[in-house]
Protein backbone atom coordinates (compact mmCIF):
# COMPACT_ATOMS: atom_id res chain seq x y z
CA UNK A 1 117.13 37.82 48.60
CA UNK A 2 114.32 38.49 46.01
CA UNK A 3 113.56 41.76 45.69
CA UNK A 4 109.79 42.73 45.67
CA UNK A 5 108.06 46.82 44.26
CA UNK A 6 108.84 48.10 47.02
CA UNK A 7 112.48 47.53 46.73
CA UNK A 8 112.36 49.99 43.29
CA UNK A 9 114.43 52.82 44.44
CA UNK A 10 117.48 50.54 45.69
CA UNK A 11 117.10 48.79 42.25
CA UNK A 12 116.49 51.74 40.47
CA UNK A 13 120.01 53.17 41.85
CA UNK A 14 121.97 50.48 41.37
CA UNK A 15 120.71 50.71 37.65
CA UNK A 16 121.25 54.05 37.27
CA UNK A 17 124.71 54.62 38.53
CA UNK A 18 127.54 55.69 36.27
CA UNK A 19 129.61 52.80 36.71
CA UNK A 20 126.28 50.06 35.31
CA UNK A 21 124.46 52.41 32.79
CA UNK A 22 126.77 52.66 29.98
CA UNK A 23 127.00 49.38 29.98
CA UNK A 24 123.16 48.12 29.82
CA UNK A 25 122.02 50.27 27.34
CA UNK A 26 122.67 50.62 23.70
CA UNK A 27 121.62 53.60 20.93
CA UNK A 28 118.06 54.07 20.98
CA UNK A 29 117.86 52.13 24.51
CA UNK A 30 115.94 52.68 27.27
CA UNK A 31 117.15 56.43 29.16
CA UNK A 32 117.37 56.40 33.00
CA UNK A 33 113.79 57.27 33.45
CA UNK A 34 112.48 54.38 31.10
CA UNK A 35 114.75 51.85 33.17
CA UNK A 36 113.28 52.95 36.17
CA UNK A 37 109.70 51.77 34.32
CA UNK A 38 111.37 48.68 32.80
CA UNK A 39 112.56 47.92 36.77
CA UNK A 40 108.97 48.60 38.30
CA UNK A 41 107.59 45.82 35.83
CA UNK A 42 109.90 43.48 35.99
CA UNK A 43 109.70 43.80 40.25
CA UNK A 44 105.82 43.38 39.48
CA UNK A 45 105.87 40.50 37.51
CA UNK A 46 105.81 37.05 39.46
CA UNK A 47 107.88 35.31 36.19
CA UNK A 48 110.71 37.63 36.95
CA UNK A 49 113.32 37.70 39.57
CA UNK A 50 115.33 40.18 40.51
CA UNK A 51 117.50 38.94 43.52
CA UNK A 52 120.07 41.35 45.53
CA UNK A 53 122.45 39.42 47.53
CA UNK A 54 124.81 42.31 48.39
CA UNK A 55 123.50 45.92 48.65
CA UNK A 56 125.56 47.09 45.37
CA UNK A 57 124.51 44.24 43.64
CA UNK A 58 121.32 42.82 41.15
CA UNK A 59 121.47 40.04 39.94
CA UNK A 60 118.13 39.97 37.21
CA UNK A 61 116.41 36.67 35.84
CA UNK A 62 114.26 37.08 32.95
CA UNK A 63 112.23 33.91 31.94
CA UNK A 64 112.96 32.62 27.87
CA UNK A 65 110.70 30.14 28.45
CA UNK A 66 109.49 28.02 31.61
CA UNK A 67 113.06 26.44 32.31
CA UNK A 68 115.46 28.65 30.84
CA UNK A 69 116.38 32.61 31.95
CA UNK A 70 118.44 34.88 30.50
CA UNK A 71 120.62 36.35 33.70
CA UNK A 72 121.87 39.79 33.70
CA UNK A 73 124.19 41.09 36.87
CA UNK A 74 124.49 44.79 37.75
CA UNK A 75 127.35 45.43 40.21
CA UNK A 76 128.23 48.94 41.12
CA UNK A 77 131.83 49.47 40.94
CA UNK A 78 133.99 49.01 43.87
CA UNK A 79 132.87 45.82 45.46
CA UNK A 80 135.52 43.67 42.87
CA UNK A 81 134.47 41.36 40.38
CA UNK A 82 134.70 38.57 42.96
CA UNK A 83 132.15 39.83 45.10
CA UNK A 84 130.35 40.39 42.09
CA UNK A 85 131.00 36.63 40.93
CA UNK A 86 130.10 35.07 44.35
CA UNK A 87 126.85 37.25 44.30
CA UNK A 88 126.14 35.70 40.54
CA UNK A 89 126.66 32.28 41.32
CA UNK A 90 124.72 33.05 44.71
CA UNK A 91 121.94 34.19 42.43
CA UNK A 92 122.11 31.11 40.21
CA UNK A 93 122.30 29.01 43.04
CA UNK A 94 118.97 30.32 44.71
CA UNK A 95 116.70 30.22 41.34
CA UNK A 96 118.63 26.33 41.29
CA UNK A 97 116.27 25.66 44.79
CA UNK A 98 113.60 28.30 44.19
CA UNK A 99 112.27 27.48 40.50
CA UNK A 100 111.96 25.30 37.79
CA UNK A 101 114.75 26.76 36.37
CA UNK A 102 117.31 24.36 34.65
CA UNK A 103 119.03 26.78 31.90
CA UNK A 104 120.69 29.93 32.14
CA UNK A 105 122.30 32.56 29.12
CA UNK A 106 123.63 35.73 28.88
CA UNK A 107 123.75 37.98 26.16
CA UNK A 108 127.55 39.76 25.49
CA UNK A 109 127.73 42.26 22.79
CA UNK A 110 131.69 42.20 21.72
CA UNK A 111 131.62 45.65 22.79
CA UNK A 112 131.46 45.00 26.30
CA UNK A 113 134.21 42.68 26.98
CA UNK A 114 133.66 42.88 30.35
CA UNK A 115 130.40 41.39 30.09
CA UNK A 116 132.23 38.20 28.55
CA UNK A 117 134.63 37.70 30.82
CA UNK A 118 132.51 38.07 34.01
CA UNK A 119 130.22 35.32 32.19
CA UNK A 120 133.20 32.90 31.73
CA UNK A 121 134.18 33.94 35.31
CA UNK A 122 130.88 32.33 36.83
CA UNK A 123 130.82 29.33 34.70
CA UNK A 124 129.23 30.26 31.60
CA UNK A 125 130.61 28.66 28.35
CA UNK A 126 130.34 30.41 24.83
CA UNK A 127 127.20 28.59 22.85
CA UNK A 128 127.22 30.99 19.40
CA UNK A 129 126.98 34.27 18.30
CA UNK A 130 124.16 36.48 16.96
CA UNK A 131 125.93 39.05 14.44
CA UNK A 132 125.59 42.39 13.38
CA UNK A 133 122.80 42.26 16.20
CA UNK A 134 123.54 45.26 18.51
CA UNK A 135 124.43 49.08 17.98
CA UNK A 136 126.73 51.23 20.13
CA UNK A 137 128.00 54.17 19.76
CA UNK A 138 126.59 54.10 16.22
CA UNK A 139 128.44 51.30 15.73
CA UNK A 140 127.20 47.34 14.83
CA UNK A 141 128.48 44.46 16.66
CA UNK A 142 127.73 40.97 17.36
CA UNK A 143 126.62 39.30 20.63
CA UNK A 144 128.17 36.47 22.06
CA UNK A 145 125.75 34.07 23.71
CA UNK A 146 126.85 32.44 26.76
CA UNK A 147 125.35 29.43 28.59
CA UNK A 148 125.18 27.19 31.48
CA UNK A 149 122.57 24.17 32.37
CA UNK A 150 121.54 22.89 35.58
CA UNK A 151 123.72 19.83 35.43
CA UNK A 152 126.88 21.74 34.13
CA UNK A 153 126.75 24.24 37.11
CA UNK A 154 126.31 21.41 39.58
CA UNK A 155 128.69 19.40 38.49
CA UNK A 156 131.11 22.52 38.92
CA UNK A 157 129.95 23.25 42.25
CA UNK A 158 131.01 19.45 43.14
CA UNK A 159 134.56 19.97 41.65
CA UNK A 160 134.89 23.39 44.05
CA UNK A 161 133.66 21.80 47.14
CA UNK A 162 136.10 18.23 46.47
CA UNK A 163 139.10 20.96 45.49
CA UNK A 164 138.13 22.89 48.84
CA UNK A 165 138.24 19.53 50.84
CA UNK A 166 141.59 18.17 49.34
């Protein structure tokens, strides 16, 4: 599931396409060519994961610190946000028995609703907000943080497998 350099032109794609780019890049961002350096670095570096469980689908884990990682999912469109969710939470679940990991946030500028939805869809509750901290479209906006700890998400695995069962 962990993607090594040589998997840079399937992450590179995914990244690229029309239906992830708009939405993972801001004024003044990174342009495609600049992700594709941004993806080669991050595949490079043994802190970061970058996990593909499906073949339209990235799930990316940067490290904050030792125990926490900031999560960001790039889907192409057409597999359905469920797919997308089961990959997430597939993703999750891996770093879970793979690292040291214990915390997990997302960052959702308002402008993307999407982005804040699809957190709250795999389990992520909102923690705060960062304001006036990200521009699109020449416009300011704030960022919704979203959150999830190693307990929480176990503990809602627990409640899906005893719903399953009953």
């Amino acid at each position: 599931m962990r993607c090594s350099p040589a998997d840079l032109a399937d992450v590179d794609r995914i990244l690229k396409d029309d239906s992830v780019f708009p939405y993972i890049t801001d004024d003044g961002g990174m342009g495609p060519e600049e992700m594709r350096s941004y993806a080669y670095q991050l595949l490079d570096n043994v802190k970061f994961y970058i996990l593909k469980p499906r073949a339209n689908t990235i799930v990316i884990f940067i490290p904050s610190n030792c125990i926490t990682y900031d999560v960001h999912v790039a889907a192409i469109q057409g597999g359905g946000r469920k797919h997308a969710v089961k990959d997430a939470t597939a993703a999750v679940m891996w770093m879970l028995e793979n690292t040291e990991a214990q915390k997990f946030t997302t960052l959702a500028p308002r402008c993307n609703r999407r982005a804040g939805i699809f957190a709250r869809m795999c389990g992520m509750v909102r923690e705060g907000t960062i304001t006036k901290a990200y521009q699109k479209d020449g416009k300011i906006y704030d960022i919704d943080i979203f959150g999830a700890d190693k307990d929480y998400i176990l503990s809602k695995q627990q409640e899906e497998v005893t719903c399953q069962e009953q």
